[in-house]
Protein backbone atom coordinates (compact mmCIF):
# COMPACT_ATOMS: atom_id res chain seq x y z
CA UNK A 1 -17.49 42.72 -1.81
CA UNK A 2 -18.16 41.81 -5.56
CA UNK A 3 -19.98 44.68 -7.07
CA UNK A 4 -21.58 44.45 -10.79
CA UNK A 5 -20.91 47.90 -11.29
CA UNK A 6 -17.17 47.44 -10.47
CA UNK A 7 -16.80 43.97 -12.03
CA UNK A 8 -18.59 43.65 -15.06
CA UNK A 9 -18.65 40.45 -16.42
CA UNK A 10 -20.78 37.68 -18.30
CA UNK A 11 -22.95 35.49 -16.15
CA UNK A 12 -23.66 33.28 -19.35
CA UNK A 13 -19.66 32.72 -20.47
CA UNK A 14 -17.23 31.34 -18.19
CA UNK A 15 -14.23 32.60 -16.91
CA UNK A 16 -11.54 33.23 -19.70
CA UNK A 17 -9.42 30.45 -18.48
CA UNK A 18 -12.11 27.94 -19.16
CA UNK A 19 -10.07 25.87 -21.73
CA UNK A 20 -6.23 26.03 -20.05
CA UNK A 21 -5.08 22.94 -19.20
CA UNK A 22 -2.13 24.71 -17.65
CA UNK A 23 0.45 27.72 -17.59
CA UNK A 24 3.33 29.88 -15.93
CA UNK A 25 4.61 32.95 -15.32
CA UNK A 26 7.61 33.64 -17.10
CA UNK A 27 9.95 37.07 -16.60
CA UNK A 28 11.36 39.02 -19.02
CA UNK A 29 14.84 40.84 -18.43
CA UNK A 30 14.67 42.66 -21.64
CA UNK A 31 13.19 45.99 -21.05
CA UNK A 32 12.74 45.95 -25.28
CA UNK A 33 9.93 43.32 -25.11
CA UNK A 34 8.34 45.20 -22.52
CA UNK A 35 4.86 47.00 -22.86
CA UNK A 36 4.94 50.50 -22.25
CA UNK A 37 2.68 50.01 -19.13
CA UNK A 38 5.26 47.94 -18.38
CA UNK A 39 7.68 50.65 -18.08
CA UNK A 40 5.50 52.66 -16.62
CA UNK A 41 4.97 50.22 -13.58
CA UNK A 42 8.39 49.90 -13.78
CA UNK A 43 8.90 53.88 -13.18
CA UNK A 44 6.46 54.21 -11.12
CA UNK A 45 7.82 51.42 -8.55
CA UNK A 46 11.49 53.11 -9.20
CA UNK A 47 10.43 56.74 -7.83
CA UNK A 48 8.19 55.44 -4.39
CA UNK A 49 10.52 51.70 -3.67
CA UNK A 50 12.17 52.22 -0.34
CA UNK A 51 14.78 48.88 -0.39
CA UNK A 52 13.05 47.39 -2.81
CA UNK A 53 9.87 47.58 -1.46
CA UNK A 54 6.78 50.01 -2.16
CA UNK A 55 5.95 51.28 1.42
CA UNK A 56 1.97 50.28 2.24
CA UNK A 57 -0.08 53.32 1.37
CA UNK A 58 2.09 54.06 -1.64
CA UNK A 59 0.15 56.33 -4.04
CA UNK A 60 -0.99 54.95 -7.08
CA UNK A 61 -2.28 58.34 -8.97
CA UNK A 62 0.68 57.68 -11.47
CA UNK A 63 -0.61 54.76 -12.42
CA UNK A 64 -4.15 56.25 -13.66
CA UNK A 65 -4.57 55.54 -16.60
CA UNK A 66 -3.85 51.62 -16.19
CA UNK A 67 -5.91 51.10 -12.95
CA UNK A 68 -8.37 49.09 -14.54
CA UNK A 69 -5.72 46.37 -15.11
CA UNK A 70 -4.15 46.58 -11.53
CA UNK A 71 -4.85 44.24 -8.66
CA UNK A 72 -3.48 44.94 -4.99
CA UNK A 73 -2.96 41.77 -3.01
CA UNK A 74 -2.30 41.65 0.69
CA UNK A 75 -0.67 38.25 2.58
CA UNK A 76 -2.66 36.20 4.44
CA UNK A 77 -3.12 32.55 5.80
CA UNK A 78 0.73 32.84 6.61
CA UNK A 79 1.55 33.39 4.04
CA UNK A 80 -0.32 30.23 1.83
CA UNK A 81 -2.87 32.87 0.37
CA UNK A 82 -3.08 36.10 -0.99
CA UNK A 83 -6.92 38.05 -0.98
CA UNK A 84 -7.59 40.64 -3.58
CA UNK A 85 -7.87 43.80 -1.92
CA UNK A 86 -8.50 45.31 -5.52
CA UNK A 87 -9.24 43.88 -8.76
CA UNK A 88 -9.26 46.18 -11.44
CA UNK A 89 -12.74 45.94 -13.17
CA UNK A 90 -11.62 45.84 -16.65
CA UNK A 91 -9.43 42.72 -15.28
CA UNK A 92 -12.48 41.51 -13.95
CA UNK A 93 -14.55 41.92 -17.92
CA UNK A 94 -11.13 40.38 -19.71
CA UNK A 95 -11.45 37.77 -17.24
CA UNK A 96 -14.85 37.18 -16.78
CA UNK A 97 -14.06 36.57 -13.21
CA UNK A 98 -14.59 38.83 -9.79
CA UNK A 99 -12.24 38.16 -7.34
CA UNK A 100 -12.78 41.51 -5.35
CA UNK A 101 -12.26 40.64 -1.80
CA UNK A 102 -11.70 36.94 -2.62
CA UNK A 103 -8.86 34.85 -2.03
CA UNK A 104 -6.61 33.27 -4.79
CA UNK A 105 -7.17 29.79 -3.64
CA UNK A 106 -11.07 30.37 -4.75
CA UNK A 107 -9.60 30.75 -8.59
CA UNK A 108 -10.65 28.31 -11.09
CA UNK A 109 -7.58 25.73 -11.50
CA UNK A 110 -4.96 26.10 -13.55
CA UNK A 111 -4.78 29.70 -12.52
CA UNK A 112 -5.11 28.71 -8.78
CA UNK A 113 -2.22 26.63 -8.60
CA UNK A 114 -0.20 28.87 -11.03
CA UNK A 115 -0.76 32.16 -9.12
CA UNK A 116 -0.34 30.31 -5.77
CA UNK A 117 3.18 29.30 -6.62
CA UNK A 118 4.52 32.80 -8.34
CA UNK A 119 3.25 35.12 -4.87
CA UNK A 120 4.22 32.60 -2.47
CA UNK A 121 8.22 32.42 -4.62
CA UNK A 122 7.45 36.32 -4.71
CA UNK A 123 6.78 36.42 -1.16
CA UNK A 124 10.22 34.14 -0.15
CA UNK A 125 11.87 36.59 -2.22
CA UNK A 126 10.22 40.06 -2.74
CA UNK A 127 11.32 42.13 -6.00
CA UNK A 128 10.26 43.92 -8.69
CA UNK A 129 8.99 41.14 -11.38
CA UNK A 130 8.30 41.94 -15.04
CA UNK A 131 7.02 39.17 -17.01
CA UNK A 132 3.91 37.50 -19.14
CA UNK A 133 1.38 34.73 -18.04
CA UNK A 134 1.13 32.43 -20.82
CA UNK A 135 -1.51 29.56 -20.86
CA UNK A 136 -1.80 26.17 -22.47
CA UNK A 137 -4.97 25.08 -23.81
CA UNK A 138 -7.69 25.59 -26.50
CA UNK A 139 -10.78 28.36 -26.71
CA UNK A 140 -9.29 31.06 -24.31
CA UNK A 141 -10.52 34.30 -24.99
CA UNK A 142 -6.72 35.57 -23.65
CA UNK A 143 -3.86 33.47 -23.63
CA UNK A 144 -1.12 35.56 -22.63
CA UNK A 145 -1.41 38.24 -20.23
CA UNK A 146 1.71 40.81 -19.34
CA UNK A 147 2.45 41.58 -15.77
CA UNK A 148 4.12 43.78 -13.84
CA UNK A 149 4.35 43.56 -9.88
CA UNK A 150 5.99 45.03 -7.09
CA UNK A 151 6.21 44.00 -3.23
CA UNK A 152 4.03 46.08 -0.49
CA UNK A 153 5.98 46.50 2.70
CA UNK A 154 9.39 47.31 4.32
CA UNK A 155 12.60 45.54 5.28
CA UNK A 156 11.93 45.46 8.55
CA UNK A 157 8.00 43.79 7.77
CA UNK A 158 8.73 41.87 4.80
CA UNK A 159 6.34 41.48 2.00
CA UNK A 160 2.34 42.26 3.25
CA UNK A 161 1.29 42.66 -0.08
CA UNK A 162 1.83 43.33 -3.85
CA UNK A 163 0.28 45.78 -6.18
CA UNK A 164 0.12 44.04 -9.63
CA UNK A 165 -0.32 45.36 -13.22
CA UNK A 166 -2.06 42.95 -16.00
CA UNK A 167 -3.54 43.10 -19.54
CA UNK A 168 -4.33 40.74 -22.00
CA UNK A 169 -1.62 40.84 -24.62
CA UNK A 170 -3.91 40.28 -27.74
CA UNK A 171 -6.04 43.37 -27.07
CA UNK A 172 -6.04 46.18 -29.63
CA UNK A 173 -3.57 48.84 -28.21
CA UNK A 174 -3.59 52.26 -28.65
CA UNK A 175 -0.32 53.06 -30.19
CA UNK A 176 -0.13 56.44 -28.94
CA UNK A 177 -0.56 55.06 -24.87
CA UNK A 178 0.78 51.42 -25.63
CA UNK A 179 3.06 49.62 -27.92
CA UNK A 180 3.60 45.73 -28.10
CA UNK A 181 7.11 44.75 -27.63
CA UNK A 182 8.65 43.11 -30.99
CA UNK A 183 7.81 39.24 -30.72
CA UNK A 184 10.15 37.13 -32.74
């Protein structure tokens, strides 16, 4: 359930996303262009991933200081949907969006369709993904966001869920707990 403690956002703006007319998700190999959170996600998944997969219940105490940019997502509506189990709530303020215990489908288009397509190709085939969301369009607030994400499940279940990590990549960082990855 939506709570306005949890998600605090603007009634009076709209969602971030207000002026994309579209997107994607793109990876990134290079572990230089990462964020530190990033690598953090990164090590994090590497010491709990059983087969490639973070086992459901997976602790996310390591991941402290960056849970109010993580989401957990579990399947559902075979597989065509994915509902937001969490949604961090400084996701939810960057955003100006809360999703908590919604459904991706009930996203404002173009992130709908975007996020649709990545967890359903993350769902046929379930791995560690490191990459930025980069919109097209005028007036956004945040046009590229970086991501981390990992699978929740087991080899013998499949993918039930993923845990994801996401910031806005224009936000002032803190050098000391974040660094931006050289653009060029």
């Amino acid at each position: 359930m939506p709570s306005q403690y949890l998600d605090d956002i603007d009634p009076d703006n709209p969602p971030h996303v207000a002026g994309s007319v579209g997107g994607n998700i793109v990876e990134i190999a290079d572990p230089g262009r990462w964020y530190r959170a990033q690598h953090d996600f990164k090590a994090w998944f590497d010491r709990h991933a059983v087969a490639g997969f973070l086992p459901p219940g997976t602790p996310i105490d390591r991941l402290a200081r960056h849970l109010g940019h993580v989401h957990k997502l579990e399947v559902g509506r075979d597989g065509e949907d994915f509902r937001y189990r969490i949604y961090g709530n400084l996701i939810a303020a960057e955003a100006n969006m809360r999703m908590q215990g919604r459904w991706v489908s009930e996203l404002p288009e173009p992130t709908r369709g975007i996020f649709l397509a990545h967890y359903r190709a993350l769902l046929a085939a379930p791995r560690l993904f490191i990459g930025e969301l980069r919109y097209v369009g005028d007036a956004m607030s945040h046009p590229v966001w970086y991501r981390a994400e990992a699978p929740i499940g087991m080899p013998e279940t499949g993918m039930l869920g993923v845990i994801v990590l996401t910031r806005p990549t224009d936000l002032d960082e803190d050098p000391e707990t974040e660094s931006p990855p050289p653009r060029g």
